[in-house]
PDB file of N, CA and C in Angstrom:
ATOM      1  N   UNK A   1     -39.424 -34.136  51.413  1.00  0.00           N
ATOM      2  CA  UNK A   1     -40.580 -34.116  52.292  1.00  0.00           C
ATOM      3  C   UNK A   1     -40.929 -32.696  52.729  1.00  0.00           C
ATOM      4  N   UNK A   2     -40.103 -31.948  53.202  1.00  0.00           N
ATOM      5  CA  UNK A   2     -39.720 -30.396  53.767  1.00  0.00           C
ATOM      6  C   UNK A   2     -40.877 -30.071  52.330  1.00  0.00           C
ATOM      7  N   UNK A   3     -40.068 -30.062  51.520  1.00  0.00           N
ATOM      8  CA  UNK A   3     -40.783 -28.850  49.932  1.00  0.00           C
ATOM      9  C   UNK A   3     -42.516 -29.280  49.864  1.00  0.00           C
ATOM     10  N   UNK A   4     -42.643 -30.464  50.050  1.00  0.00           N
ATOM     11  CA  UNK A   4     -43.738 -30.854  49.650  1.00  0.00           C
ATOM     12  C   UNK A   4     -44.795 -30.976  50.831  1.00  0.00           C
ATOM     13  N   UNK A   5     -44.471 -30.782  51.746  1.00  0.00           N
ATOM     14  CA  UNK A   5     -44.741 -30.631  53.399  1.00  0.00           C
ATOM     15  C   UNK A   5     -45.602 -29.188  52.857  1.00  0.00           C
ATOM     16  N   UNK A   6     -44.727 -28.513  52.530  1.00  0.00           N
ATOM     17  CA  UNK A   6     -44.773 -26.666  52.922  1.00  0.00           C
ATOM     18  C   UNK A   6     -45.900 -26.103  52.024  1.00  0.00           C
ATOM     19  N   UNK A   7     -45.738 -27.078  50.679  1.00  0.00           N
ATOM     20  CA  UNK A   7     -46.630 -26.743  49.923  1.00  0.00           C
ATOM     21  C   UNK A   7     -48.447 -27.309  49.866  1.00  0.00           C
ATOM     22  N   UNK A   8     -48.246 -28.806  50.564  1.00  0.00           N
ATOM     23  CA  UNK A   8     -49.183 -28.946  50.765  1.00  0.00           C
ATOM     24  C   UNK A   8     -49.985 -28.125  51.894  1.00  0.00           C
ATOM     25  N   UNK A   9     -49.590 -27.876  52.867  1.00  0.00           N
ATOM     26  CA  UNK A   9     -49.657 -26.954  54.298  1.00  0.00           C
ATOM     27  C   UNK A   9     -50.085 -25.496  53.750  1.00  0.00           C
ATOM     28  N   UNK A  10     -49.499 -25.337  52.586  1.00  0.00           N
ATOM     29  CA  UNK A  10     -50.039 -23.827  51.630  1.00  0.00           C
ATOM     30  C   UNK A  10     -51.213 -23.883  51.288  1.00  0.00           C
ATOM     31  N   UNK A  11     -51.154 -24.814  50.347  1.00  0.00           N
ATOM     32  CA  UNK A  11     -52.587 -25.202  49.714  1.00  0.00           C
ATOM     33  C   UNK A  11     -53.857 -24.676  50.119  1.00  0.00           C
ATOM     34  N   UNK A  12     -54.405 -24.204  50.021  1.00  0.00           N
ATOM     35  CA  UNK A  12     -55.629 -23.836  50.746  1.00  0.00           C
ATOM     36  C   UNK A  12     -56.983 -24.926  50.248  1.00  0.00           C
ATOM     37  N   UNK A  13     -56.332 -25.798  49.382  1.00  0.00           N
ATOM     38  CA  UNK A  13     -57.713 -26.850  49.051  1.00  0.00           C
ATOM     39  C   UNK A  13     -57.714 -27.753  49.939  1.00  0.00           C
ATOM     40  N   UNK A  14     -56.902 -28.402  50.614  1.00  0.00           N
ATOM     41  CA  UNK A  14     -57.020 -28.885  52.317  1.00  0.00           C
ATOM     42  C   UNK A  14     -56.178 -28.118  53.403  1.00  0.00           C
ATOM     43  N   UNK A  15     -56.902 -28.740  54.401  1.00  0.00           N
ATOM     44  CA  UNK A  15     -56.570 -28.026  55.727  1.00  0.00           C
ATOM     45  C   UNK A  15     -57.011 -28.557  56.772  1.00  0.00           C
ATOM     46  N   UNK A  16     -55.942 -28.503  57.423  1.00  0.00           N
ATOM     47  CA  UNK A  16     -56.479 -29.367  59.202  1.00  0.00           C
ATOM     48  C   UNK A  16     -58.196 -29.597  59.424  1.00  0.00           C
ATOM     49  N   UNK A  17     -58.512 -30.511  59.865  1.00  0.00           N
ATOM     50  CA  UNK A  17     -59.905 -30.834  60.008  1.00  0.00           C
ATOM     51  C   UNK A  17     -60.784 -30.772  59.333  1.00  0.00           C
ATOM     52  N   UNK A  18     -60.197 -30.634  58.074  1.00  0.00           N
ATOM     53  CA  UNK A  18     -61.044 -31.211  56.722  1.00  0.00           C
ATOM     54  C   UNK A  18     -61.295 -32.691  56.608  1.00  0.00           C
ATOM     55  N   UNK A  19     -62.580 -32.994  56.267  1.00  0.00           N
ATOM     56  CA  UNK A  19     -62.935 -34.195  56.249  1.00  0.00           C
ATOM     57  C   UNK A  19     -62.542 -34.801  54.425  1.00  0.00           C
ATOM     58  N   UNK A  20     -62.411 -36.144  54.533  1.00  0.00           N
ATOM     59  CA  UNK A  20     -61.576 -36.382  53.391  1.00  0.00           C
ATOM     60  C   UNK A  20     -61.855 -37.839  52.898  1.00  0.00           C
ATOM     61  N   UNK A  21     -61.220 -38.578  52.146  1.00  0.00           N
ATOM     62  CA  UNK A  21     -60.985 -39.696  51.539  1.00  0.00           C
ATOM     63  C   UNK A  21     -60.246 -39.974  50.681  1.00  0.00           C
ATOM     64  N   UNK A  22     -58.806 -41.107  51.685  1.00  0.00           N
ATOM     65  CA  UNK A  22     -57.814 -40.899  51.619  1.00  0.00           C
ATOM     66  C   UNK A  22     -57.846 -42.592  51.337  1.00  0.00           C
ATOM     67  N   UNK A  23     -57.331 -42.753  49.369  1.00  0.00           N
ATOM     68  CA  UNK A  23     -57.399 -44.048  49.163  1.00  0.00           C
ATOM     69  C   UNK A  23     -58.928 -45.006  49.524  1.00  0.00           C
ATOM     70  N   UNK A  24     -59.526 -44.358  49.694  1.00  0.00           N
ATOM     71  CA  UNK A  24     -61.114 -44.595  49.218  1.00  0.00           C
ATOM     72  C   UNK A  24     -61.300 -44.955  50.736  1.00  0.00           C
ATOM     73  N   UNK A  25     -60.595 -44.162  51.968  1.00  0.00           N
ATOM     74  CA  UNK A  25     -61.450 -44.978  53.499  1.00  0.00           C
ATOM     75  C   UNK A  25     -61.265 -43.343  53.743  1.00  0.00           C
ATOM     76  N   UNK A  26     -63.064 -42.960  54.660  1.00  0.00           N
ATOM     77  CA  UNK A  26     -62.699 -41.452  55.426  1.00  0.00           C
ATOM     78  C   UNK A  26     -62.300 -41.358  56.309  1.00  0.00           C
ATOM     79  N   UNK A  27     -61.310 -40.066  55.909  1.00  0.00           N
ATOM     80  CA  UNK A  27     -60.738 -39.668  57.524  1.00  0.00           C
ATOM     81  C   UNK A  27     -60.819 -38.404  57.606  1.00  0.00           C
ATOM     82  N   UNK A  28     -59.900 -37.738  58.175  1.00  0.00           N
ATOM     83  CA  UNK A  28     -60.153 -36.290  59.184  1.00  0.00           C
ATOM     84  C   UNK A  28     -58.418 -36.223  59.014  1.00  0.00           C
ATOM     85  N   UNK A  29     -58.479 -34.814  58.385  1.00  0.00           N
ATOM     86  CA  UNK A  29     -57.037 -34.402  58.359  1.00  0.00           C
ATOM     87  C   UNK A  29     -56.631 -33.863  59.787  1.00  0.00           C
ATOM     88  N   UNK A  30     -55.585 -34.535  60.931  1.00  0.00           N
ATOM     89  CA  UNK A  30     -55.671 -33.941  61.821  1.00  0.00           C
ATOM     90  C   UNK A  30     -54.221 -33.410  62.176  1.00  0.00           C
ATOM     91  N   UNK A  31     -53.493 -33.546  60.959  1.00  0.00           N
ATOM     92  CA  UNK A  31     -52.343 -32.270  60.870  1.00  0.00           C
ATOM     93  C   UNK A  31     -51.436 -32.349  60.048  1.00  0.00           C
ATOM     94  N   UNK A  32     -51.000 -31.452  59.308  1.00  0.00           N
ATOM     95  CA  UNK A  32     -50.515 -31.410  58.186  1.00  0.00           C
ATOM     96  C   UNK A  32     -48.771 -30.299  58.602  1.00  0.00           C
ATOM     97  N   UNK A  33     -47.876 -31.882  58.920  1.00  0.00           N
ATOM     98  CA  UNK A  33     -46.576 -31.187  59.287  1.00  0.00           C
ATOM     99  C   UNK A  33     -45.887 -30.846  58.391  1.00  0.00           C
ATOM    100  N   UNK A  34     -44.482 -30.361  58.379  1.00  0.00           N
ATOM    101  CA  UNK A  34     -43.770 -30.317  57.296  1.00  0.00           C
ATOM    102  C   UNK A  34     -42.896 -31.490  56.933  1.00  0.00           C
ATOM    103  N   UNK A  35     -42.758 -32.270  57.455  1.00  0.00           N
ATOM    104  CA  UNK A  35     -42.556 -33.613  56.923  1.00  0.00           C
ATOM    105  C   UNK A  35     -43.649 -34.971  56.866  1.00  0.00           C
ATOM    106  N   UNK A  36     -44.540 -34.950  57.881  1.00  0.00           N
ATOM    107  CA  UNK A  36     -45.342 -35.685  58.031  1.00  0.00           C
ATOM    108  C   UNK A  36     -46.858 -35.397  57.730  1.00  0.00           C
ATOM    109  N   UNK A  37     -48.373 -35.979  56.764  1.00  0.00           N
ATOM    110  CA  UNK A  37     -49.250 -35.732  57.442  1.00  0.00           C
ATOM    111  C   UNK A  37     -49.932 -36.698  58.083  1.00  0.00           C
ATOM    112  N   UNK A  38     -50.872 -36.335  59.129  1.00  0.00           N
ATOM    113  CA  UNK A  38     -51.387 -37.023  59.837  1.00  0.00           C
ATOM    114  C   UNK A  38     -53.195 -37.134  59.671  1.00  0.00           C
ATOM    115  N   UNK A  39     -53.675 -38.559  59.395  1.00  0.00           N
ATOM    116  CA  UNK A  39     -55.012 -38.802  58.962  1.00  0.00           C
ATOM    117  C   UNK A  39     -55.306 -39.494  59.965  1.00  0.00           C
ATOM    118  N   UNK A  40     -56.969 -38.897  60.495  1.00  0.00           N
ATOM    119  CA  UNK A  40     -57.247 -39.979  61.664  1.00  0.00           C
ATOM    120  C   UNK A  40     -58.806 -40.646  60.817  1.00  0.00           C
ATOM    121  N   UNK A  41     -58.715 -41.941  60.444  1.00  0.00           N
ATOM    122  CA  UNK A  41     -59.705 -43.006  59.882  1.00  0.00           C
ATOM    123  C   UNK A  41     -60.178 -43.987  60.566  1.00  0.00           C
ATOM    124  N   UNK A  42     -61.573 -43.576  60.945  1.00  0.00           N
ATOM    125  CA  UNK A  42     -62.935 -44.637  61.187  1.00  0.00           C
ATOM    126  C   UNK A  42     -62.569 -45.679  61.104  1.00  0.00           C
ATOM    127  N   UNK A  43     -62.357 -47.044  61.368  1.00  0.00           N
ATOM    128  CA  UNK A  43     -62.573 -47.845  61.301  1.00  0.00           C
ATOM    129  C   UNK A  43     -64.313 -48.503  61.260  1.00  0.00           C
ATOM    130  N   UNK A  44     -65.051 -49.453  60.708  1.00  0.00           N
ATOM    131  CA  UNK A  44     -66.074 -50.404  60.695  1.00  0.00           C
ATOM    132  C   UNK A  44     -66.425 -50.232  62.170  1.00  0.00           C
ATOM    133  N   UNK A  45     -65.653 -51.259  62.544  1.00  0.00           N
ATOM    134  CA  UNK A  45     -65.852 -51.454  64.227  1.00  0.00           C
ATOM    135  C   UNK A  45     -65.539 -50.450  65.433  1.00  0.00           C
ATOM    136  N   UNK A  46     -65.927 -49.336  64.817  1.00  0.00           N
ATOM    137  CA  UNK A  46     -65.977 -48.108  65.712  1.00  0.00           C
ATOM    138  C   UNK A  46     -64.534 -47.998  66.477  1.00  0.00           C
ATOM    139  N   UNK A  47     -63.453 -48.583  65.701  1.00  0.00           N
ATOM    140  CA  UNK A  47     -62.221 -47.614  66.373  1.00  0.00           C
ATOM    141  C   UNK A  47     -61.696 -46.480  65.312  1.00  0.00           C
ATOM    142  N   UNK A  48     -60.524 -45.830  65.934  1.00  0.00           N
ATOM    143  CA  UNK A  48     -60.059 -45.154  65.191  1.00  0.00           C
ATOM    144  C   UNK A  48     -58.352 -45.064  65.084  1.00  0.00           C
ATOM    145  N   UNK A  49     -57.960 -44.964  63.699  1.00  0.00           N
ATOM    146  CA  UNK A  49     -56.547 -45.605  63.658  1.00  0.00           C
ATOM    147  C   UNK A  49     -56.269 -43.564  62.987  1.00  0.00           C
ATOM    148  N   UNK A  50     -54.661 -43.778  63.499  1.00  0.00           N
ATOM    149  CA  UNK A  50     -54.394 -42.523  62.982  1.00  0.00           C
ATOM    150  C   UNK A  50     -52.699 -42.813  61.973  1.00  0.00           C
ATOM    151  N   UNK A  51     -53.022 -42.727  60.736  1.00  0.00           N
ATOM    152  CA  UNK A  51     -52.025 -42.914  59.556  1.00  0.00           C
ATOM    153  C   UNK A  51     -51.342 -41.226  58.961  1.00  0.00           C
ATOM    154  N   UNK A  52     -50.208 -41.832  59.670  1.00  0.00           N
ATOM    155  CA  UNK A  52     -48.814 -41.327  58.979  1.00  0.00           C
ATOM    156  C   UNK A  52     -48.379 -40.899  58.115  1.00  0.00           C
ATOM    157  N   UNK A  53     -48.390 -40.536  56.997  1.00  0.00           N
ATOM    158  CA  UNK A  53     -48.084 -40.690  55.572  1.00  0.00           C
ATOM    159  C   UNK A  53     -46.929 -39.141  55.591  1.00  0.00           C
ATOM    160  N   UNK A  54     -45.447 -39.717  54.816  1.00  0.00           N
ATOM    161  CA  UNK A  54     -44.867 -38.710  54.664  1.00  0.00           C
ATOM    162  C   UNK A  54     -45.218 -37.660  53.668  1.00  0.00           C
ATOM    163  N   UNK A  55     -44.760 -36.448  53.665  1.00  0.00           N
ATOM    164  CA  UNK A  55     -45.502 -35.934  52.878  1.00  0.00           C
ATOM    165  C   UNK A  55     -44.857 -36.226  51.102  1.00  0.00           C
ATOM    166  N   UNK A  56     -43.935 -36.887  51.566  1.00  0.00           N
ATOM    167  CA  UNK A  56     -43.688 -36.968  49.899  1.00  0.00           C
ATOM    168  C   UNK A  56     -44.199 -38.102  48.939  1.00  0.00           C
ATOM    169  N   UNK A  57     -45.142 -38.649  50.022  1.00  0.00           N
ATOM    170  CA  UNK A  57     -45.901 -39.293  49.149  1.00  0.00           C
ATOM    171  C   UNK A  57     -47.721 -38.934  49.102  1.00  0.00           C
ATOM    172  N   UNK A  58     -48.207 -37.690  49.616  1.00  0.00           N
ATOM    173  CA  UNK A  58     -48.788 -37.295  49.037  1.00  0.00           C
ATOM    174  C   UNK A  58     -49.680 -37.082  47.817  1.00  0.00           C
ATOM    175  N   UNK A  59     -48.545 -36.597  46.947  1.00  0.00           N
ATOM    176  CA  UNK A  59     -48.756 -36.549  45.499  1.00  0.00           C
ATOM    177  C   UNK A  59     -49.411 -37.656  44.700  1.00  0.00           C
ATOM    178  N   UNK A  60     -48.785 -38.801  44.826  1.00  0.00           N
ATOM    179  CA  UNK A  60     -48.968 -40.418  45.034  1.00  0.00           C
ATOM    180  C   UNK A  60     -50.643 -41.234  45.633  1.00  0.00           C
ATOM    181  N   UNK A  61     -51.226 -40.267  46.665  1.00  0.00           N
ATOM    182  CA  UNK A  61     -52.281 -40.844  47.018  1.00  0.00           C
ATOM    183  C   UNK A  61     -53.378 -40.319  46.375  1.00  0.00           C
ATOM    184  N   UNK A  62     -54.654 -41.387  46.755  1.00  0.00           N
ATOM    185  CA  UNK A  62     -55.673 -40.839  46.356  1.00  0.00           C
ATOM    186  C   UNK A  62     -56.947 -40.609  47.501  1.00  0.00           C
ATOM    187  N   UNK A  63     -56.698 -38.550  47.024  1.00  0.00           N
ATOM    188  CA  UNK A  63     -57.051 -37.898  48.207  1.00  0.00           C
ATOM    189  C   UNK A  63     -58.371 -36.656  47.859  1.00  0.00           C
ATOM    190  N   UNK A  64     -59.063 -37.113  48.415  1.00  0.00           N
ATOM    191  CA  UNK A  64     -60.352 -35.769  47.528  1.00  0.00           C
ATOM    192  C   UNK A  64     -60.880 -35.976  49.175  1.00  0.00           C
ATOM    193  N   UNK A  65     -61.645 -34.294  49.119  1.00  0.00           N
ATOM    194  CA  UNK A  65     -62.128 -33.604  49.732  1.00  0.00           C
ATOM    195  C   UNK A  65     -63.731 -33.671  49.791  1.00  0.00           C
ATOM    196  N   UNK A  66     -64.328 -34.256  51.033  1.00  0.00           N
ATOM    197  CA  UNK A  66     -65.824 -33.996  51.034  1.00  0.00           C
ATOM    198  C   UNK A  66     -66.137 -32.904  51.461  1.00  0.00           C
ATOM    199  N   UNK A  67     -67.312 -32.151  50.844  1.00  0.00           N
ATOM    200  CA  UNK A  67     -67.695 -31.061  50.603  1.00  0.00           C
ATOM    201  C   UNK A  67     -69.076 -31.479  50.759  1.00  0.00           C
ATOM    202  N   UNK A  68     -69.472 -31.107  52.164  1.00  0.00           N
ATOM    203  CA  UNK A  68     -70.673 -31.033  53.186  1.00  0.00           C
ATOM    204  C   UNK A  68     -71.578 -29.286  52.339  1.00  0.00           C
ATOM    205  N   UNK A  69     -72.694 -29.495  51.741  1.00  0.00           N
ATOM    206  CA  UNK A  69     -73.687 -28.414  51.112  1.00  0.00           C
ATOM    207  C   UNK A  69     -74.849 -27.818  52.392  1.00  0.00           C
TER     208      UNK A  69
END
């Protein structure tokens, strides 16, 4: 988690408060630990849930970047 934490956190193709879509629902990267990151996703009914995901599964999701022109 640590290695893959550090590297994603490197990355410069995301970054905290990048807006996103994570497994096809948007969210808002709202922190990217070294073991943990943290996604906060919209719900329909106007709440908002904030998902966990270790970072070693990362790699594993499906995660692309919206890119506001």
């Amino acid at each position: 988690n640590i290695a893959v934490g550090l590297a994603f956190k490197l990355n410069r193709l995301f970054d905290e408060g990048d807006s996103v879509i994570i497994d096809d629902e948007p969210a808002i990267i709202v922190k990217i630990g070294i073991r943990t990151t943290i996604f906060s996703i919209t719900k329909d009914d106007g709440t908002h849930i904030w998902r966990s995901v270790p970072n070693s599964r990362i790699p594993y999701l499906k995660l692309e970047k919206i890119i506001k022109s």
